[in-house]
Protein backbone atom coordinates (compact mmCIF):
# COMPACT_ATOMS: atom_id res chain seq x y z
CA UNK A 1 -132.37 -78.10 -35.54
CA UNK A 2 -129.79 -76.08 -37.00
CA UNK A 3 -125.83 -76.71 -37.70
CA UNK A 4 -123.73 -76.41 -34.68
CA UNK A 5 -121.49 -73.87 -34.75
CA UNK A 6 -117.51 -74.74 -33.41
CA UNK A 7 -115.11 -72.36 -33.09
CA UNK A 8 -111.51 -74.23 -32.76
CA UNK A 9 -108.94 -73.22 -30.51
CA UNK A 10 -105.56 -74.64 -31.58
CA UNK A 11 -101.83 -73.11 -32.18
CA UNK A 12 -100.67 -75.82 -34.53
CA UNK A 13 -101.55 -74.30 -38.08
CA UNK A 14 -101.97 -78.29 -38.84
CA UNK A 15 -104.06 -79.21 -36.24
CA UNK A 16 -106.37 -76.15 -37.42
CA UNK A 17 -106.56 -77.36 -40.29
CA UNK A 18 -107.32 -81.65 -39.56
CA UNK A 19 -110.25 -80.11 -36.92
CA UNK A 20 -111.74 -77.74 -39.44
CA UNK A 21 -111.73 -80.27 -42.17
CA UNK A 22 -112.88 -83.05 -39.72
CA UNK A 23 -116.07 -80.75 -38.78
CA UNK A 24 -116.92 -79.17 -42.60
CA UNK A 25 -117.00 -82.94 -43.45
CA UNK A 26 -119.75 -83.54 -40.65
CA UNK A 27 -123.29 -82.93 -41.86
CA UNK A 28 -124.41 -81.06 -38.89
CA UNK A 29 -121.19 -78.79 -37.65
CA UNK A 30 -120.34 -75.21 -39.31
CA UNK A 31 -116.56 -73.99 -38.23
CA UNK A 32 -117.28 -70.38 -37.31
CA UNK A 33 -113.90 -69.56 -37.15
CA UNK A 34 -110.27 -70.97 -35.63
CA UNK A 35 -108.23 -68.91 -32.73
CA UNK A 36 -104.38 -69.62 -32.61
CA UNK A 37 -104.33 -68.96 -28.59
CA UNK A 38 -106.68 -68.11 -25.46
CA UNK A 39 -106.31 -64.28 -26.15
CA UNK A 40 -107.97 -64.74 -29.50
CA UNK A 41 -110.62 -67.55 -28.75
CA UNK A 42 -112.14 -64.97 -25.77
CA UNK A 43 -112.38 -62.35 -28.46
CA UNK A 44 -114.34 -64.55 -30.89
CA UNK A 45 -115.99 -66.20 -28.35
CA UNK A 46 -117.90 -62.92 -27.20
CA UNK A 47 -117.94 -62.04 -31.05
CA UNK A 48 -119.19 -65.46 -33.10
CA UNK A 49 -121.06 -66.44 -29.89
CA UNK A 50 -120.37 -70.46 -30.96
CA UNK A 51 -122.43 -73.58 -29.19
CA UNK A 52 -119.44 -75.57 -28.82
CA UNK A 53 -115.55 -74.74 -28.80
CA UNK A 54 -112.74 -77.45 -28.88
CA UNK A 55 -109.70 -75.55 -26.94
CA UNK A 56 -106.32 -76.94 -26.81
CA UNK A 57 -104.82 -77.32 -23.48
CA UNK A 58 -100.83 -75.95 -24.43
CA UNK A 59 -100.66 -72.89 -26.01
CA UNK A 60 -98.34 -69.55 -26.16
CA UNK A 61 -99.61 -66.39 -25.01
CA UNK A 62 -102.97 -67.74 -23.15
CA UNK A 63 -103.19 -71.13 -22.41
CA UNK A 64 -106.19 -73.46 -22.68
CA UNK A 65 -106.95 -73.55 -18.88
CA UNK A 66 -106.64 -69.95 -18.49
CA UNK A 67 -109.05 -68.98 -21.85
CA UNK A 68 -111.64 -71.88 -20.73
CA UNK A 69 -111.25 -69.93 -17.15
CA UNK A 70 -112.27 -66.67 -18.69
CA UNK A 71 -114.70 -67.92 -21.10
CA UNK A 72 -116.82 -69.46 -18.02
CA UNK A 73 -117.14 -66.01 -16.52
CA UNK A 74 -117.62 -64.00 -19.79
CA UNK A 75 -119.68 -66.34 -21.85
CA UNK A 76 -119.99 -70.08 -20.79
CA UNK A 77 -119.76 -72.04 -23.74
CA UNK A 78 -119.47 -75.98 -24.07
CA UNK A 79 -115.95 -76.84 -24.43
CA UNK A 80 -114.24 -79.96 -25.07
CA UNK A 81 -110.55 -79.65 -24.86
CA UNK A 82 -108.01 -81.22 -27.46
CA UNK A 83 -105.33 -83.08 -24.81
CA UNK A 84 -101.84 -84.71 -25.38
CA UNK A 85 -101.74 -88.18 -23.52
CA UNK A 86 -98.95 -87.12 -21.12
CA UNK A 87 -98.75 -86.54 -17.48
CA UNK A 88 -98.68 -83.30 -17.76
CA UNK A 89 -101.50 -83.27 -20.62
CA UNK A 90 -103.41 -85.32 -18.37
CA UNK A 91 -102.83 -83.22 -15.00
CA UNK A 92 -103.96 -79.97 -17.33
CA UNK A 93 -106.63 -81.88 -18.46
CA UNK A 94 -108.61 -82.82 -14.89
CA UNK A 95 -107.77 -79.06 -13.89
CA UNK A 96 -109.92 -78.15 -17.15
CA UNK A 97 -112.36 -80.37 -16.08
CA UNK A 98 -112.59 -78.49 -12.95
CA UNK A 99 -112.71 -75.45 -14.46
CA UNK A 100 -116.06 -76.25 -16.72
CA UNK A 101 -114.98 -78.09 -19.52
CA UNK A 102 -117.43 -80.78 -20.25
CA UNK A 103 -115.55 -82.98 -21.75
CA UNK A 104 -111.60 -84.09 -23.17
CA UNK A 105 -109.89 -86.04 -26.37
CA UNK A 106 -106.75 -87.51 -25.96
CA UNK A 107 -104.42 -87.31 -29.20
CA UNK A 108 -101.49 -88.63 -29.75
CA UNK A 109 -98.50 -86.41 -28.47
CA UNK A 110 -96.01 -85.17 -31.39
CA UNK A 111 -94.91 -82.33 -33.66
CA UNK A 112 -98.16 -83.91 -35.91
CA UNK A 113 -100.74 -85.33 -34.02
CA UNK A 114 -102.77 -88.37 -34.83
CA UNK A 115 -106.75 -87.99 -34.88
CA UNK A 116 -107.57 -90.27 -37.61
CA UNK A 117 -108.57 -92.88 -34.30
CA UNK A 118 -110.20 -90.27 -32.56
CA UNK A 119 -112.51 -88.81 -35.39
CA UNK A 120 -115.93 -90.20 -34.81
CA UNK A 121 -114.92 -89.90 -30.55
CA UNK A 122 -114.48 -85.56 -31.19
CA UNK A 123 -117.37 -85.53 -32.94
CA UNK A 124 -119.59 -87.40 -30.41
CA UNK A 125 -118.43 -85.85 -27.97
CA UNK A 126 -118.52 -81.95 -29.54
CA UNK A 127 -122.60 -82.78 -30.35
CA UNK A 128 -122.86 -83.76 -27.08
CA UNK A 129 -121.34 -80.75 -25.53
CA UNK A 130 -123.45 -78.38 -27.74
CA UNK A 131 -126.86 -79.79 -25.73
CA UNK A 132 -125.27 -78.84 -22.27
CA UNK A 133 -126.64 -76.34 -19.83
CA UNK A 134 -123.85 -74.78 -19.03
CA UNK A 135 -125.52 -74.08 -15.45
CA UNK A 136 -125.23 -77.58 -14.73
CA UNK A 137 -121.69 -77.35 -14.71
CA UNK A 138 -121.66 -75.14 -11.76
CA UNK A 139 -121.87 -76.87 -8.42
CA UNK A 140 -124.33 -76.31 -6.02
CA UNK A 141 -123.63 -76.15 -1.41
CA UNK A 142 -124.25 -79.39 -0.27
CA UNK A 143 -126.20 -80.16 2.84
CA UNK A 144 -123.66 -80.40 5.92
CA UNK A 145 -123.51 -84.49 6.25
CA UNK A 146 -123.09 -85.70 9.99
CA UNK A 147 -122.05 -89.21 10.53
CA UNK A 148 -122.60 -89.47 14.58
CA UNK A 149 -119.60 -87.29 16.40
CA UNK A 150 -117.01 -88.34 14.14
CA UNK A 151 -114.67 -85.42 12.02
CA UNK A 152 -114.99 -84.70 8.25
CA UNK A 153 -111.76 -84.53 7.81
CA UNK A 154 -108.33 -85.50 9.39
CA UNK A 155 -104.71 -84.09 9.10
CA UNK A 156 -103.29 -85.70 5.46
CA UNK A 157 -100.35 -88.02 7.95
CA UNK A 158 -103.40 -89.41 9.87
CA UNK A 159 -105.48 -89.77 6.92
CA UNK A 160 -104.24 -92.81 5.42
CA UNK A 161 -104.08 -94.73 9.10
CA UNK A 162 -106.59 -97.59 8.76
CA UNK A 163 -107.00 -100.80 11.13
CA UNK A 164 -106.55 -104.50 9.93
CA UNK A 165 -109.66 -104.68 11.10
CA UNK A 166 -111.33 -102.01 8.61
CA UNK A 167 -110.24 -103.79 5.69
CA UNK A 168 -113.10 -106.08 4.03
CA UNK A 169 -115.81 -104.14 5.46
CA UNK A 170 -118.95 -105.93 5.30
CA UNK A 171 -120.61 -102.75 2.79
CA UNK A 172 -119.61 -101.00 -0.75
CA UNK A 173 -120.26 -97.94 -2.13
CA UNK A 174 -119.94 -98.74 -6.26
CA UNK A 175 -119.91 -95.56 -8.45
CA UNK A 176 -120.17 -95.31 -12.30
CA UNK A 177 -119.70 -91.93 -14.40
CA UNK A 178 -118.90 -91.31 -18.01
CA UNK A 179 -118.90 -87.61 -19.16
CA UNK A 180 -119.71 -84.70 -16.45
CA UNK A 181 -118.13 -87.64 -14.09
CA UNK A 182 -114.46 -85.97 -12.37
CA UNK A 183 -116.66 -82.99 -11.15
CA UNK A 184 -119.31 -85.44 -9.75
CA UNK A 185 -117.42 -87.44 -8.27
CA UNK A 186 -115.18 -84.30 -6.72
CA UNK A 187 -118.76 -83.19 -5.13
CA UNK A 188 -119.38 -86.95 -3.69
CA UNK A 189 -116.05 -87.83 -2.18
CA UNK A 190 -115.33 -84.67 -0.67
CA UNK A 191 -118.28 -84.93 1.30
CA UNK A 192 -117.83 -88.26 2.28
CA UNK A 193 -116.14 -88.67 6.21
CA UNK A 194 -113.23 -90.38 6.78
CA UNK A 195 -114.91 -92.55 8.46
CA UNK A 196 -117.00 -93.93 6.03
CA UNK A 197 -118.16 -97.49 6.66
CA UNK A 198 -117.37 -98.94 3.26
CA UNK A 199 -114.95 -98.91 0.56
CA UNK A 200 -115.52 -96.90 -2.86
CA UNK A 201 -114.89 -98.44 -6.23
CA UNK A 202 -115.37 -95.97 -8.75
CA UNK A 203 -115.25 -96.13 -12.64
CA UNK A 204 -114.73 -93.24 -14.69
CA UNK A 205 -115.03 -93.34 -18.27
CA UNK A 206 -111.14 -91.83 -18.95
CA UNK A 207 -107.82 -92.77 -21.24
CA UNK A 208 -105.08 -94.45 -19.33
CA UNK A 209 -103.02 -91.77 -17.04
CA UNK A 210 -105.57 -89.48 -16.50
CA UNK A 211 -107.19 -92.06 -14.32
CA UNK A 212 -104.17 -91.78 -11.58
CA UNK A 213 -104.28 -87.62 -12.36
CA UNK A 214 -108.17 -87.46 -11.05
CA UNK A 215 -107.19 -89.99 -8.37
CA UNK A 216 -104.36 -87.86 -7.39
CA UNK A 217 -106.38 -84.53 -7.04
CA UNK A 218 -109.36 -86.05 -5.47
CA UNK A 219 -107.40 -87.41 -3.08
CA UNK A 220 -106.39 -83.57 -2.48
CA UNK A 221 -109.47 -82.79 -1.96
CA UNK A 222 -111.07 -85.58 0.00
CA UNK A 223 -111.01 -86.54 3.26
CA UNK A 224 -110.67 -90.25 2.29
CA UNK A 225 -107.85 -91.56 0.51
CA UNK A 226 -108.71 -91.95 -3.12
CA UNK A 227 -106.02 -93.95 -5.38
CA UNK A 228 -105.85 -95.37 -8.59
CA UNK A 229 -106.91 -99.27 -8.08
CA UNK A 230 -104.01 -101.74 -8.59
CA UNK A 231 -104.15 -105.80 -9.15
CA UNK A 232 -104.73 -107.14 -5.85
CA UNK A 233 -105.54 -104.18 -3.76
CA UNK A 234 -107.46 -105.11 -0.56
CA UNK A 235 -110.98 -103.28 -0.43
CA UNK A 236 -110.47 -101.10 3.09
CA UNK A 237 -113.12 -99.09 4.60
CA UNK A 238 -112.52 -95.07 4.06
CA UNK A 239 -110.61 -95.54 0.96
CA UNK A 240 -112.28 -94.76 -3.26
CA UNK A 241 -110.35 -96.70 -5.43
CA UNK A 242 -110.54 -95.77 -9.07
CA UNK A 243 -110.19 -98.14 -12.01
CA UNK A 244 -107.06 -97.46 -14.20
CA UNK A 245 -107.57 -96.71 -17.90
CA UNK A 246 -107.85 -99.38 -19.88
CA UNK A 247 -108.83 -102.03 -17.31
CA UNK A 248 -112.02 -103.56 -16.42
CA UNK A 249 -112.45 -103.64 -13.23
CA UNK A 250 -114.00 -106.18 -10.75
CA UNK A 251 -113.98 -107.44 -7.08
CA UNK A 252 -113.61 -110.88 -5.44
CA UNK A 253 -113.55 -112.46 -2.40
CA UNK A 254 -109.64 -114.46 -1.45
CA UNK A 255 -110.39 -116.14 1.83
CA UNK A 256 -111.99 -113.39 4.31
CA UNK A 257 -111.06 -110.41 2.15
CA UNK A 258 -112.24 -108.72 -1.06
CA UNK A 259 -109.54 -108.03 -3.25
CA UNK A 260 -109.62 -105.90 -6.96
CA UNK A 261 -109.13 -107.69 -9.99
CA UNK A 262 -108.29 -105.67 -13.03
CA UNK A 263 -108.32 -107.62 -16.59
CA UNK A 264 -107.66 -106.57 -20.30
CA UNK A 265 -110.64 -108.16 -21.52
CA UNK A 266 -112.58 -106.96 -24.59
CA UNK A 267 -114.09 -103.30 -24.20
CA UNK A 268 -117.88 -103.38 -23.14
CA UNK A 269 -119.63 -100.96 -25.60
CA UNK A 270 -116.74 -99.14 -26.43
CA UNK A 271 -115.46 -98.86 -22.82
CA UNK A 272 -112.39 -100.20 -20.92
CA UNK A 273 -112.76 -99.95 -17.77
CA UNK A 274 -116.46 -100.57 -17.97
CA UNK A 275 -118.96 -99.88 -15.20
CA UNK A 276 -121.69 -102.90 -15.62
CA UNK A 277 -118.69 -105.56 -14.95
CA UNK A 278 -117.30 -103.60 -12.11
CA UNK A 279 -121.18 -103.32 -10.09
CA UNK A 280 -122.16 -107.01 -11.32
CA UNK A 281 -119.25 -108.40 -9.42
CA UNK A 282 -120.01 -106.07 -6.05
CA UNK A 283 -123.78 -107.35 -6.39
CA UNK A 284 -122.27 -111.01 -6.43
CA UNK A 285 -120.25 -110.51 -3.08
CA UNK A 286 -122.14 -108.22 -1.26
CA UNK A 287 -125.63 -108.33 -2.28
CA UNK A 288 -127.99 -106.29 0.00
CA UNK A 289 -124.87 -104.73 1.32
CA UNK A 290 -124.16 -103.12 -1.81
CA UNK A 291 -124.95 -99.69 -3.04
CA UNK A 292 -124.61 -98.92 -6.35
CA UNK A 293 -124.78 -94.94 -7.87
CA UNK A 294 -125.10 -94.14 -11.56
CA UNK A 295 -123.75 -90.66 -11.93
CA UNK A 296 -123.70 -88.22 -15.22
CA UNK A 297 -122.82 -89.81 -18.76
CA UNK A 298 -123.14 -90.63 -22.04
CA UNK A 299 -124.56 -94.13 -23.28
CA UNK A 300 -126.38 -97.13 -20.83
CA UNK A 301 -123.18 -98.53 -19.87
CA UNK A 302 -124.06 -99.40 -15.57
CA UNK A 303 -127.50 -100.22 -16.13
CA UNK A 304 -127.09 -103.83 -16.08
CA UNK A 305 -125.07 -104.02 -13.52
CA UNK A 306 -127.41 -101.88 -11.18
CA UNK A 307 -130.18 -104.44 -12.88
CA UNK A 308 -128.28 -107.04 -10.79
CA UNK A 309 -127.54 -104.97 -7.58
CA UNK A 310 -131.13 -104.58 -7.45
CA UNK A 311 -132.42 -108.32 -7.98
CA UNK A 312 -129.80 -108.97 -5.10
CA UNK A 313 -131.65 -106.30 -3.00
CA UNK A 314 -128.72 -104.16 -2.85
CA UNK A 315 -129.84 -99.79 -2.65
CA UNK A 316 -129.80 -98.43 -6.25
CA UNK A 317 -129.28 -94.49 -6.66
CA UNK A 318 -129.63 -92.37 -10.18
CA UNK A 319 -128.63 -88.86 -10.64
CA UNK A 320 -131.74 -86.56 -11.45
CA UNK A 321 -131.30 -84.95 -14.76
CA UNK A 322 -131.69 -81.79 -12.72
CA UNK A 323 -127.55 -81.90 -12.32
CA UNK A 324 -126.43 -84.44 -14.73
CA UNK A 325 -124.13 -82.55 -17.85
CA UNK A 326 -125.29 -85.61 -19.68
CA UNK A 327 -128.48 -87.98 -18.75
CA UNK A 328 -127.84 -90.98 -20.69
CA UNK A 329 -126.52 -93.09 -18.06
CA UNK A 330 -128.70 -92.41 -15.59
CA UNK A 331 -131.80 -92.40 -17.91
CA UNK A 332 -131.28 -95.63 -19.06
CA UNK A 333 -131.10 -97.46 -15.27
CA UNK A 334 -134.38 -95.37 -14.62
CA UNK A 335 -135.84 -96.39 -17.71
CA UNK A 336 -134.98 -99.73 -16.94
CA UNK A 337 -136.64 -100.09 -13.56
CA UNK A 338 -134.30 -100.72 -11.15
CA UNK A 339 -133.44 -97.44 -9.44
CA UNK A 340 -134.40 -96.93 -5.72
CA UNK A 341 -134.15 -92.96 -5.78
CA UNK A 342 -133.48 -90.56 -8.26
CA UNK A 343 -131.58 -87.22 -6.27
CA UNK A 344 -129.77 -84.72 -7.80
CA UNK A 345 -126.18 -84.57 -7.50
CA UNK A 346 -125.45 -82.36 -4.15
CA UNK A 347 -127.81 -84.71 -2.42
CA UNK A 348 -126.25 -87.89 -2.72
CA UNK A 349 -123.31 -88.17 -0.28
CA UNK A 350 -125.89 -87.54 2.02
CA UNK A 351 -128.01 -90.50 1.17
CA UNK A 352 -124.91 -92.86 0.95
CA UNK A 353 -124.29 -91.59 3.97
CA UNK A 354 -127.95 -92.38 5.30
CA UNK A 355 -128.04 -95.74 3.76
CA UNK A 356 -124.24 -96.44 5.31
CA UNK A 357 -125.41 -95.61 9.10
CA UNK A 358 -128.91 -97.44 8.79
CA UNK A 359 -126.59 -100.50 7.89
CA UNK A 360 -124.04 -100.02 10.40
CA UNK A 361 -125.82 -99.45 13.65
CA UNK A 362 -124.66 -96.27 14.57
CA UNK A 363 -121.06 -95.59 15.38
């Protein structure tokens, strides 16, 4: 194979210059060329033709979101974006996501950023961006779902009205995604009714705060309320609950209800919150009742856990590499045995759906 060529997309003259040297230090990376702002990064873009760019997300003149906007209709092109761990860095940051980034670093915000942590993550992360098919970033119409007579979606001050007696629902819906994950799960959840049977714990492979900024806009978008999970939080029917950044997170049962449980323990492969923890404890408590989905991402992390949602007879699901932006994740559950079905991505809020209502006995 040959080098991979990066263009870098930065307006700090010193962050041009730690990226660059970062990447001619890397066996396998040649830096075509740096761009100060979004205007110049579309011109060398169309020019250098690169297989990976890493874009910043604040920037004069053009901004990151709007040149990774432009790029995707000119010439898609992997791109990992360079974010600040702020709010706002974070908010831009899911919106690039949206937009067809496949992937984010968070550096340390300040007049000179810190990357000497993050050097072996941008690299990772920019070779695995350089193997996407772009097409795969582009979602595909989803079959219309039907869940008996009931609406898709309610008015956002009804939304949040559930029952006491919705809350510890007898079924679980347990999702795990790494990179490629915000826009899968934004195709899942939004096709999802309100509803839904079961709650939704979710873990996404992300930095602390940006965790609460995909929660936030895929509640937006969803007709079930999505949050990010806190200590304690009673598992309700209709409502995703994502783990924070930085937290493992797990379930148990307190009397009659299943509560979350979030913990600082040691990262699991490199990841806090990790997804094999998280699906090992649903398997525990609800065993055949469980269904557990392995969605697009780097590494194995959520193939033991499915391992055990499968010995306890719960439903396993995989995304086909069809859709995936990366296979790893799922690859390594399929490789492993224990997955029920294999679909790709716009056909699997249709088959949690399926597997929901064959449970539930109609509603």
């Amino acid at each position: 194979m040959g080098m991979i060529k990066v263009l870098i997309v930065d307006d700090s003259a010193f962050m041009r210059k730690v990226l660059s040297d970062l990447f001619v230090a890397a066996p396998d990376f040649v830096v075509v060329d740096v761009a100060r702002n979004g205007n110049e990064a579309i011109e060398k873009v169309q020019k250098l033709q690169p297989d990976v760019i890493t874009m910043d997300v604040e920037m004069p003149i053009m901004n990151g979101i709007q040149a990774l906007e432009a790029i995707m209709k000119i010439r898609p092109t992997p791109v990992v974006m360079i974010s600040s761990l702020t709010r706002t860095g974070a908010e831009a940051t899911i919106q690039a996501l949206e937009a067809g980034a496949v992937d984010f670093v968070a550096k340390t915000a300040g007049p000179i950023s810190k990357i000497d942590n993050i050097i072996d993550e941008i690299l990772e992360k920019c070779r695995e961006a350089s193997k996407v098919d772009m097409k795969r970033l582009v979602m595909k119409p989803s079959p219309e779902i039907q869940w008996g007579n009931l609406p898709t979606k309610k008015p956002s001050s009804e939304r949040y009205s559930l029952s006491p007696s919705q809350s510890a629902g007898e079924r679980i819906v347990a999702i795990g995604t790494s990179t490629g994950g915000p826009r899968a799960l934004q195709e899942i959840l939004t096709q999802l009714p309100t509803e839904l049977p079961s709650g939704v714990v979710i873990v996404q492979h992300m930095p602390p705060g940006f965790t609460k900024s995909l929660a936030e806009r895929l509640n937006t978008l969803s007709a079930l309320k999505v949050k990010e999970a806190e200590h304690d939080d009673v598992i309700q029917n209709g409502v995703a609950y994502i783990a924070p950044g930085d937290y493992h997170m797990v379930l148990a049962r307190e009397g009659s209800r299943t509560v979350i449980k979030l913990n600082q323990e040691l990262p699991i492969g490199g990841h806090r919150p990790s997804v094999d923890p998280m699906l090992e404890s649903v398997a525990k408590i609800y065993a055949e009742n469980a269904i557990g989905v392995i969605l697009t991402g780097m590494g194995h992390d959520g193939s033991k856990g499915l391992k055990t949602i499968k010995e306890r007879r719960g439903t396993t699901i995989a995304e086909d590499a069809s859709t995936t932006v990366v296979f790893g994740m799922p690859k390594s559950a399929i490789e492993l045995g224990v997955v029920d079905k294999i679909l790709p991505l716009h056909n699997i809020a249709a088959e949690i759906t399926r597997q929901l209502q064959s449970r539930h006995g109609g509603v």
